[in-house]
N, C-alpha and C. Protein backbone atom coordinates (compact mmCIF):
# COMPACT_ATOMS: atom_id res chain seq x y z
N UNK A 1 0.85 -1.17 0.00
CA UNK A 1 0.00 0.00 0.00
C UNK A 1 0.90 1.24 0.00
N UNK A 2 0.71 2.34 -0.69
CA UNK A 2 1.16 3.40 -1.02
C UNK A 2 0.39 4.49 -0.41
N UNK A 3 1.33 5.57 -0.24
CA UNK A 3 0.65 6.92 0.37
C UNK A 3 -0.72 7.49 -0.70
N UNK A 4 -0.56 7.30 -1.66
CA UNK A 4 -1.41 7.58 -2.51
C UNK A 4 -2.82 6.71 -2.84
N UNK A 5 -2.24 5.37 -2.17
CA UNK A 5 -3.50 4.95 -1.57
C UNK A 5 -4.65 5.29 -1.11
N UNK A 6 -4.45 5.81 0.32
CA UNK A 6 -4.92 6.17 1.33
C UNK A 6 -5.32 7.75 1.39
N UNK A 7 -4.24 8.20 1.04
CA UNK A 7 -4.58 10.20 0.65
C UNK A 7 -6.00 10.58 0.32
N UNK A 8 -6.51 11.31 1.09
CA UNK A 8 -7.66 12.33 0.78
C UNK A 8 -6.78 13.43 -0.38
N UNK A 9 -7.76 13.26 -1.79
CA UNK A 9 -7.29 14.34 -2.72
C UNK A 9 -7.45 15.98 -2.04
N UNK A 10 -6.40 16.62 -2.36
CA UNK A 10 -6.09 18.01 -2.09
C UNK A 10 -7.42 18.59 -2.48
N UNK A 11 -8.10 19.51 -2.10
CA UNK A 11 -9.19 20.24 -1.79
C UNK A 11 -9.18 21.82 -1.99
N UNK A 12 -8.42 21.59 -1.00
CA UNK A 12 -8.62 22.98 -0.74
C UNK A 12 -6.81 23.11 -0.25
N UNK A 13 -6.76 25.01 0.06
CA UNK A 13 -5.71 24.97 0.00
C UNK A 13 -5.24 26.30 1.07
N UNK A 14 -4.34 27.33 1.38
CA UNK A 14 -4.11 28.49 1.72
C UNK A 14 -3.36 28.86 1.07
N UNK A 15 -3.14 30.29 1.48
CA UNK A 15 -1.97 31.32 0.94
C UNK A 15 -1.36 31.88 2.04
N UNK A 16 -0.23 32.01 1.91
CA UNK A 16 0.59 33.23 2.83
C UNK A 16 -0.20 34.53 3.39
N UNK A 17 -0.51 35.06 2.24
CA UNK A 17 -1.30 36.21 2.58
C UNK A 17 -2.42 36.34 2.75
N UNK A 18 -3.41 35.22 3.29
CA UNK A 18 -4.35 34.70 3.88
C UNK A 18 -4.09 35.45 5.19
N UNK A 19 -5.38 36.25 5.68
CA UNK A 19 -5.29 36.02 7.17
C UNK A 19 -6.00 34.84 8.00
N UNK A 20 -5.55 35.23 9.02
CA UNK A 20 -5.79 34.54 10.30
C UNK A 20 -7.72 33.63 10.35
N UNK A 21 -7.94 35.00 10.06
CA UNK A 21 -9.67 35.09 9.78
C UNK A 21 -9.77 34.31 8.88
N UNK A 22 -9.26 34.62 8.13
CA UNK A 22 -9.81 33.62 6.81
C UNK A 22 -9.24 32.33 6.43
N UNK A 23 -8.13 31.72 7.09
CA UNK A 23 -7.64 30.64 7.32
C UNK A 23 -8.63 30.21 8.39
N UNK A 24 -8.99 30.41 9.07
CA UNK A 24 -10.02 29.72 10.09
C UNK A 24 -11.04 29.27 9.48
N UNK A 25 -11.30 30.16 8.76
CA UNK A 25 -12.98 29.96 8.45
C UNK A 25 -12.70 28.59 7.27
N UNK A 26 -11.27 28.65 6.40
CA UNK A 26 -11.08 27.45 5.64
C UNK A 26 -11.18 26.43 5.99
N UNK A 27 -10.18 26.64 7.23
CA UNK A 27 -10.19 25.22 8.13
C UNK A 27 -11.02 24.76 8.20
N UNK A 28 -12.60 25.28 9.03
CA UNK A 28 -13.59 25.07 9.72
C UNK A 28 -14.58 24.06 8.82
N UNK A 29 -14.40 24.84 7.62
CA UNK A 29 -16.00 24.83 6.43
C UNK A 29 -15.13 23.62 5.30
N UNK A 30 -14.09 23.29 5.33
CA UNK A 30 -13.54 22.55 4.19
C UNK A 30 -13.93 21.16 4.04
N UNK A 31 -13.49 20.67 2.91
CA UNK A 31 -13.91 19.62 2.14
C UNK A 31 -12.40 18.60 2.93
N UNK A 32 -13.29 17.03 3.40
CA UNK A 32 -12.45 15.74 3.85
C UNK A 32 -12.82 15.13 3.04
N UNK A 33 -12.37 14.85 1.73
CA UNK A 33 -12.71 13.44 0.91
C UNK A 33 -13.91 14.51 0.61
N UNK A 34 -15.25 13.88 0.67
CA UNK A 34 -16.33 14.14 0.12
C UNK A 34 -17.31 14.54 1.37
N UNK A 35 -17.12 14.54 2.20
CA UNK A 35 -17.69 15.60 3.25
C UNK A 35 -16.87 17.20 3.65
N UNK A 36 -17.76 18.08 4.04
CA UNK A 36 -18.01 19.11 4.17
C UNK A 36 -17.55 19.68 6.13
N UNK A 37 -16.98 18.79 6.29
CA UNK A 37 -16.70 18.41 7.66
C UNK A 37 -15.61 19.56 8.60
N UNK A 38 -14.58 20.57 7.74
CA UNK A 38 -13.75 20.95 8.39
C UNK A 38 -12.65 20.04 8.13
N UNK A 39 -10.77 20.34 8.96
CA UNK A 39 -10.23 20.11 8.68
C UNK A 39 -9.33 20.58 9.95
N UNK A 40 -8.11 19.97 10.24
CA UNK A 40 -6.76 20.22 11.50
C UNK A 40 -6.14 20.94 10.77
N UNK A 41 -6.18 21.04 9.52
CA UNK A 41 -4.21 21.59 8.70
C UNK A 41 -4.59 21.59 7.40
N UNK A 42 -4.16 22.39 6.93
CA UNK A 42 -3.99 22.65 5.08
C UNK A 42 -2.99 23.51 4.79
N UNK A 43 -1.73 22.66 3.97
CA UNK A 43 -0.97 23.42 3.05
C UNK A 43 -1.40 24.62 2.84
N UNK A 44 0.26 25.30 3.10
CA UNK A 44 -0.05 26.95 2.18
C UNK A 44 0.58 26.59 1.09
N UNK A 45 0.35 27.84 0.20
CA UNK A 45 0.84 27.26 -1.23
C UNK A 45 1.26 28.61 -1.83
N UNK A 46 2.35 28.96 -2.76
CA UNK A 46 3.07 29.99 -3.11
C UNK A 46 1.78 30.28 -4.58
N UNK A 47 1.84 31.35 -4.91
CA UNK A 47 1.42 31.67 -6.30
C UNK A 47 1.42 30.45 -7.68
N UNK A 48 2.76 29.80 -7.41
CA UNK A 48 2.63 28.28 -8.81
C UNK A 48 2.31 27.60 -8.03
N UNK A 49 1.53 27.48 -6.88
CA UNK A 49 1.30 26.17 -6.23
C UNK A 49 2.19 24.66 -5.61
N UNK A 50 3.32 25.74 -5.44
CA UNK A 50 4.25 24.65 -4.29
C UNK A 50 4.14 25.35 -3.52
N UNK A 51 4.35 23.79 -2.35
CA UNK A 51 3.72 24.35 -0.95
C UNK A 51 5.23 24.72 -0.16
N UNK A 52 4.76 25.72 0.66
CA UNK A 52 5.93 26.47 1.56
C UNK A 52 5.27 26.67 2.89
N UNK A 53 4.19 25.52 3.50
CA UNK A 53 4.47 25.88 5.04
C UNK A 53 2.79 24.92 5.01
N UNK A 54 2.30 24.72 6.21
CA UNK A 54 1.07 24.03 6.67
C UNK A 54 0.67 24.61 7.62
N UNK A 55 -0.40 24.87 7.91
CA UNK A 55 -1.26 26.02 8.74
C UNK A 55 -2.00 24.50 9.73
N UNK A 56 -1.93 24.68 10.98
CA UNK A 56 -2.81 23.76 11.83
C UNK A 56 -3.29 24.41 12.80
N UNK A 57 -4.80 23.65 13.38
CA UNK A 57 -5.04 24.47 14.45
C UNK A 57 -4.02 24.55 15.63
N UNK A 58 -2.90 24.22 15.65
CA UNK A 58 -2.21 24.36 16.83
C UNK A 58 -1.48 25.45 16.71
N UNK A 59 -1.08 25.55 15.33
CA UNK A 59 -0.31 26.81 14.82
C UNK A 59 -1.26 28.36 15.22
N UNK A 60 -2.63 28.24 14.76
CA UNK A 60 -3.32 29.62 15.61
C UNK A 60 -3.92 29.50 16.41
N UNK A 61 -3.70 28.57 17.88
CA UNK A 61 -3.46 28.12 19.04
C UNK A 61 -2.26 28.88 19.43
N UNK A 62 -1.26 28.46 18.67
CA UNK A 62 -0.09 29.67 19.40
C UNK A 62 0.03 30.88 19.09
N UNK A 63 -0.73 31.23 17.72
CA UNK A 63 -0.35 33.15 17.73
C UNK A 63 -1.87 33.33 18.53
N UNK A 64 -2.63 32.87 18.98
CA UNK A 64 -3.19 33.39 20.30
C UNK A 64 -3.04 32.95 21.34
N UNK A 65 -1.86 32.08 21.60
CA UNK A 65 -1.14 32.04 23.33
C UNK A 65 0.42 32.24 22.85
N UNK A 66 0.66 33.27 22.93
CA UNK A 66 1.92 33.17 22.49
C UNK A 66 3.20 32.90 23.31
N UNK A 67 4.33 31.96 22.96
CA UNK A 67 5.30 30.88 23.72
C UNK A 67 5.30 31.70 24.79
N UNK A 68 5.70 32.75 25.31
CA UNK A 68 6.42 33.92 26.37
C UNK A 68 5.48 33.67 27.37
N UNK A 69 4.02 33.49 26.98
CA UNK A 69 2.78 33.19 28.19
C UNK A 69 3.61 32.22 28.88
N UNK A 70 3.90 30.76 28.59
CA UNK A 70 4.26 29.92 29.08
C UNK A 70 5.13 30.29 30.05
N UNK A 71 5.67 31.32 29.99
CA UNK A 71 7.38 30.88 31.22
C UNK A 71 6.22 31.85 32.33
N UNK A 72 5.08 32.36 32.40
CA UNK A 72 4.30 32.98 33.26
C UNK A 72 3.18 31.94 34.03
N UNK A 73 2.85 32.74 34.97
CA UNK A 73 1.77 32.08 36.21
C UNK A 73 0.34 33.11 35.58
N UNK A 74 -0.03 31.85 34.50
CA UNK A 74 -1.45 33.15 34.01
C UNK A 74 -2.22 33.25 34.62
N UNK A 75 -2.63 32.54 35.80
CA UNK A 75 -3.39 32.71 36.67
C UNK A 75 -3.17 33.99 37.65
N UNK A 76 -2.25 34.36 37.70
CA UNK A 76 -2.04 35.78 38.81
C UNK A 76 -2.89 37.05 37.89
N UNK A 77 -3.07 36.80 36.47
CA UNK A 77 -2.96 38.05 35.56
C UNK A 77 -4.29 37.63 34.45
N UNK A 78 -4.39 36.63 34.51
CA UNK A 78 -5.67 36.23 33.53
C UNK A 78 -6.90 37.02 33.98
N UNK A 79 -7.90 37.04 32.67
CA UNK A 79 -9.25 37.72 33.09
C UNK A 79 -10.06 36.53 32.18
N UNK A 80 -11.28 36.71 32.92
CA UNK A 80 -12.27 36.26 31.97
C UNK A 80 -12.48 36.75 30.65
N UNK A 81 -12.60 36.31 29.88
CA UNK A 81 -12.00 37.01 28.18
C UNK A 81 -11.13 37.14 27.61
N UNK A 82 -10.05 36.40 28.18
CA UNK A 82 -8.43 36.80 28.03
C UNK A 82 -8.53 36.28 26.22
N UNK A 83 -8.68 35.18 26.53
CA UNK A 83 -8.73 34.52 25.08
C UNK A 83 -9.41 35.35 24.38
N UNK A 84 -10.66 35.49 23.87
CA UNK A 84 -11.51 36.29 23.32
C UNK A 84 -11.04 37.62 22.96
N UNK A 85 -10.41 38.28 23.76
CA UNK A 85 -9.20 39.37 23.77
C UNK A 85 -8.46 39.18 22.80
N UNK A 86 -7.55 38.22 22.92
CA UNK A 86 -6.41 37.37 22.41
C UNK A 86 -6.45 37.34 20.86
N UNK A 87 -7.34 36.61 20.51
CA UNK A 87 -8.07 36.40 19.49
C UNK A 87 -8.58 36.78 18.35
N UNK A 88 -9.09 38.40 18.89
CA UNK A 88 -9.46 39.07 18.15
C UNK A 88 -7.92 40.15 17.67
N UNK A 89 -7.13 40.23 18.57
CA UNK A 89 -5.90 40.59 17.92
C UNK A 89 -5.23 40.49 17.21
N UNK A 90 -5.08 39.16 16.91
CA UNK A 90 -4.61 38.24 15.77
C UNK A 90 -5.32 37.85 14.35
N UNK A 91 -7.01 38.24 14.53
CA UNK A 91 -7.62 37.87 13.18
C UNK A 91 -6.71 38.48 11.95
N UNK A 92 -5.88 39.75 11.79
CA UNK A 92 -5.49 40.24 10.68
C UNK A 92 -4.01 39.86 10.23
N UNK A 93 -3.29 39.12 11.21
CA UNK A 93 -2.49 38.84 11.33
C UNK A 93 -2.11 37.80 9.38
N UNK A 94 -1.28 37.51 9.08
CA UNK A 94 -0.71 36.67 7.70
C UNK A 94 -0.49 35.10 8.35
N UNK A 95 -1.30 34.27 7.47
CA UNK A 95 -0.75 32.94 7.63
C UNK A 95 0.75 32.86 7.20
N UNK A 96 1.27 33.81 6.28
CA UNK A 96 2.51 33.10 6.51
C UNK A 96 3.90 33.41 7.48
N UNK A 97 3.37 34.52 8.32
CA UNK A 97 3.80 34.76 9.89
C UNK A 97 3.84 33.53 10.79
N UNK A 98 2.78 32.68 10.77
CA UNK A 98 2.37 31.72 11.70
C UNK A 98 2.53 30.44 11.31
N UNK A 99 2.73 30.21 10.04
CA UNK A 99 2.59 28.55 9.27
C UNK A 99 3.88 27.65 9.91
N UNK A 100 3.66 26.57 9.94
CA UNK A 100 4.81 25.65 10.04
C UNK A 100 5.86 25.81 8.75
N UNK A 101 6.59 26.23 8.78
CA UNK A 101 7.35 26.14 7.58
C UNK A 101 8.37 24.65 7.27
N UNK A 102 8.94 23.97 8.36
CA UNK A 102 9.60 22.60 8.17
C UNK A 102 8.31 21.37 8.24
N UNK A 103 7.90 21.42 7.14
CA UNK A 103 6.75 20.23 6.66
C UNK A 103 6.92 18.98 6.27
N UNK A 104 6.83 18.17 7.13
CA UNK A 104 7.13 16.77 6.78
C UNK A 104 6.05 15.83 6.05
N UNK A 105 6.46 15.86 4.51
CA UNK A 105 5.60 15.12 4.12
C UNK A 105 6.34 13.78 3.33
N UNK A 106 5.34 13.30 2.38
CA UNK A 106 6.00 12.35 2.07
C UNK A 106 5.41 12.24 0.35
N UNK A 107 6.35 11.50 -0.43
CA UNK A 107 5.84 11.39 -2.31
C UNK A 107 4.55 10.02 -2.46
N UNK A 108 3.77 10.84 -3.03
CA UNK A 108 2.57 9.54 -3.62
C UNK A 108 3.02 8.48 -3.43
N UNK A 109 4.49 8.04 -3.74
CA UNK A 109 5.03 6.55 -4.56
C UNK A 109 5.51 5.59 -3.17
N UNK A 110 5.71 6.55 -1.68
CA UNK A 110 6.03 6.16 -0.31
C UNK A 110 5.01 5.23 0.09
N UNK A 111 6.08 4.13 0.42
CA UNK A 111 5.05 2.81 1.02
C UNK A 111 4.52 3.54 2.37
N UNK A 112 3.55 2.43 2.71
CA UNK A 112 2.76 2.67 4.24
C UNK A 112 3.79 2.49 5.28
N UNK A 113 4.98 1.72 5.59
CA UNK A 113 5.27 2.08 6.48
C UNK A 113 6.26 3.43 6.29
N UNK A 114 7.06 3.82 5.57
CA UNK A 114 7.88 5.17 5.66
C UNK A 114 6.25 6.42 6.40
N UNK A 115 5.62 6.32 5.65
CA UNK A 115 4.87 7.24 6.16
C UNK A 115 4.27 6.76 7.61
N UNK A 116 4.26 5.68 7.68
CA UNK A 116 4.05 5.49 9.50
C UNK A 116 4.90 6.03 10.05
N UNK A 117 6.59 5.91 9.89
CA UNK A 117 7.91 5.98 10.42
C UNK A 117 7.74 7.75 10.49
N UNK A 118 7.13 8.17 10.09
CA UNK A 118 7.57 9.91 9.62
C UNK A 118 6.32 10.32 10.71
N UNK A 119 4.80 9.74 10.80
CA UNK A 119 4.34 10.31 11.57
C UNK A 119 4.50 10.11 12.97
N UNK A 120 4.90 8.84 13.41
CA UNK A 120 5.52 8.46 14.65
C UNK A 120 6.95 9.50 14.97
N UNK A 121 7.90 9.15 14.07
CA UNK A 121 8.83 9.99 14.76
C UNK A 121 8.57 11.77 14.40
N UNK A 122 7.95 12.49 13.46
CA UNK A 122 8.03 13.84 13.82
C UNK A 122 6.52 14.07 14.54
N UNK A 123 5.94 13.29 15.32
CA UNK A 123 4.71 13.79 15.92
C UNK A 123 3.85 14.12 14.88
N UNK A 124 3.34 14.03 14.15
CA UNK A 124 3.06 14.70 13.27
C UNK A 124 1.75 13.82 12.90
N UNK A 125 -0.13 14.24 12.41
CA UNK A 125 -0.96 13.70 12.20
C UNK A 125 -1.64 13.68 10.83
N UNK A 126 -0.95 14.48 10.10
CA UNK A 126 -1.15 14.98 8.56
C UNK A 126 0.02 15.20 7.80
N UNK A 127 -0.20 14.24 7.07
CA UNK A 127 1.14 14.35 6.03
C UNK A 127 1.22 15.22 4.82
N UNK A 128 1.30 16.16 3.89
CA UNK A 128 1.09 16.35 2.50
C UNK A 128 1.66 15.47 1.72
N UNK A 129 0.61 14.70 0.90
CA UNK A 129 1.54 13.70 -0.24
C UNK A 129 1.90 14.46 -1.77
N UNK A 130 2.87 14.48 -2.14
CA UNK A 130 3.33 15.35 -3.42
C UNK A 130 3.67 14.02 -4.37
N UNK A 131 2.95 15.18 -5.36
CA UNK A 131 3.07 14.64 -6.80
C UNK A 131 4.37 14.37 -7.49
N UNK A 132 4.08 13.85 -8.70
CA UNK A 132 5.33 13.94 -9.48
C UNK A 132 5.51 14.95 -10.40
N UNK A 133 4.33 15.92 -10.37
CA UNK A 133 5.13 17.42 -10.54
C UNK A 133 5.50 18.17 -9.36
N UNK A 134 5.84 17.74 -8.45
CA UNK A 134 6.23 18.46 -7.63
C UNK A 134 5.22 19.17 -6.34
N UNK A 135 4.18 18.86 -6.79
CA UNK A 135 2.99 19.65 -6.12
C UNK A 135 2.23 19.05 -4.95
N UNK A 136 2.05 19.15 -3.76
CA UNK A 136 0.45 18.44 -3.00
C UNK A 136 -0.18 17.66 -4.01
N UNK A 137 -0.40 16.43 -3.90
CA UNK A 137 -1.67 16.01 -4.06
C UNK A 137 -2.80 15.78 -3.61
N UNK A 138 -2.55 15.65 -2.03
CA UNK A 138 -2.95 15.13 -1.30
C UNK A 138 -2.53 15.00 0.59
N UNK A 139 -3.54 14.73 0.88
CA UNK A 139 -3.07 14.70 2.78
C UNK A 139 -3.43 13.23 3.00
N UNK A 140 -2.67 12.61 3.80
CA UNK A 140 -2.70 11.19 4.46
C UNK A 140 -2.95 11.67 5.77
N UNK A 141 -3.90 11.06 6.32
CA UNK A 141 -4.25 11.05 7.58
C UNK A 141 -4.12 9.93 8.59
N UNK A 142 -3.67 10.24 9.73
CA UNK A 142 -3.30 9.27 10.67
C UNK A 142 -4.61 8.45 10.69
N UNK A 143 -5.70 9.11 10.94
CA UNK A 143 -6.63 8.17 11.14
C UNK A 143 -7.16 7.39 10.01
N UNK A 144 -6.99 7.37 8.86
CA UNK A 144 -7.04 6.85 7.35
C UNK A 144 -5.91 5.61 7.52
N UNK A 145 -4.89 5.82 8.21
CA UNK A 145 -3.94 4.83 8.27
C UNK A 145 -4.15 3.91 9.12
N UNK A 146 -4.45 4.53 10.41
CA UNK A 146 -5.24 3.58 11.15
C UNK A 146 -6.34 2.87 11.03
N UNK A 147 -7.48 3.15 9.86
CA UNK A 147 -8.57 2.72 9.63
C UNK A 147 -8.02 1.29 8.70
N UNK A 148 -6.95 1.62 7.88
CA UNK A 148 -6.59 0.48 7.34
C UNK A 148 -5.67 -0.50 7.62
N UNK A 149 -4.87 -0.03 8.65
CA UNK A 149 -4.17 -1.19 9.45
C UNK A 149 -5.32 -2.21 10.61
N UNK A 150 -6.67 -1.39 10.58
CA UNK A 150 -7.73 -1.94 11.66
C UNK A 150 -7.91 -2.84 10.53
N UNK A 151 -8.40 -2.21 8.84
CA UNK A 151 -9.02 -3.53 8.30
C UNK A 151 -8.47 -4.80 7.83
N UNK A 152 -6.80 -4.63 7.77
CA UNK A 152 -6.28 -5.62 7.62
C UNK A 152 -5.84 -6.32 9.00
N UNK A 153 -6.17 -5.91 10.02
CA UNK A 153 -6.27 -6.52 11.70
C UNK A 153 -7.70 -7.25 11.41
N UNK A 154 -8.81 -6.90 10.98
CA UNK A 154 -9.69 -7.95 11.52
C UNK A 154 -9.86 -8.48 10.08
N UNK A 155 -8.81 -8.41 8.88
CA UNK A 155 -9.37 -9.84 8.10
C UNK A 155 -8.40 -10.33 8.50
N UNK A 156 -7.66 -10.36 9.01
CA UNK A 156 -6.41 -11.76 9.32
C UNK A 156 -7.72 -12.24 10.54
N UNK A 157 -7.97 -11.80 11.28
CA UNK A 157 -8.80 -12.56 12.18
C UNK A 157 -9.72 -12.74 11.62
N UNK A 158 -11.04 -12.35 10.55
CA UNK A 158 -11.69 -13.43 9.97
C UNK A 158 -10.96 -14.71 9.16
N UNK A 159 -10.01 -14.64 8.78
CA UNK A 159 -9.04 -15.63 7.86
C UNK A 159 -8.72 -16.96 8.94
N UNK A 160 -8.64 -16.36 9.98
CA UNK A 160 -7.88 -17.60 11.06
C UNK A 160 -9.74 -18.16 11.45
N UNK A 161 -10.60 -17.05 11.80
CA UNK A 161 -11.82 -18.18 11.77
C UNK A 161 -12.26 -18.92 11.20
N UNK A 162 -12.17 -18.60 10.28
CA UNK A 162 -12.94 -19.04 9.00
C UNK A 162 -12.46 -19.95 8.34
């Protein structure tokens, strides 16, 4: 089995000069396969459409907690609304201020386990799979991988019943 297997075709997409606002609202409202469901992460993509960074909700998770909070006791200084505050500061902000820029993905032609090996060791739950022009084709999803290591887990166990 190949990454290209399993890959949900590319959909949708961002830009650098996307804001904040409007990367959210992509995230939220986007196309999984053939539902309408939202999305964790989508490639940004330069003007010819190679990608230069991946936008996740964790990524505008941190430009509205930003690292420096951490070495603080937010509890001495927090308010009710802090977030909400927070938040609205950042809507105008550029996805490509905030994007992951070191993106670990992997080529259509990558067996199933390299792409296991890549999401295990960089933490990582979304892969971009690239073409052989060079481009996204596609996102592999951890849970797509897991759905098919489950179905070849219970036909070996129908095989041994049966």
């Amino acid at each position: 089995m190949l990454a290209k297997d399993l890959m949900i075709p590319l959909q949708e997409s961002l830009t650098p000069e996307m804001t904040l606002k409007s990367a959210a609202g992509v995230l939220r409202t986007a196309n999984r396969g053939e539902e309408r469901i939202g999305v964790k992460g989508l490639p940004v993509l330069d003007p010819r459409g190679k990608m230069i960074g991946f936008l996740s909700i964790g990524d505008i998770l941190k430009a509205v907690f930003p690292s420096y909070m951490g070495l603080m006791n937010i509890g001495d200084f927090s308010w009710d609304g802090m977030v909400e505050d927070m938040a609205r500061r950042v809507v105008d902000r550029r996805v490509g201020t905030v994007m992951t820029t070191a993106v670990i993905s992997v080529h259509e032609e990558a067996p199933l386990m390299v792409c296991v090996d890549h999401m295990i060791k960089h933490g990582v739950k979304r892969l971009p799979v690239i073409g052989a022009d060079g481009r996204v084709s596609g996102i592999l999803y951890e849970r797509d991988v897991f759905e098919a290591i489950c179905d070849i887990m219970l036909s070996v166990t129908k095989e041994k019943l049966g």
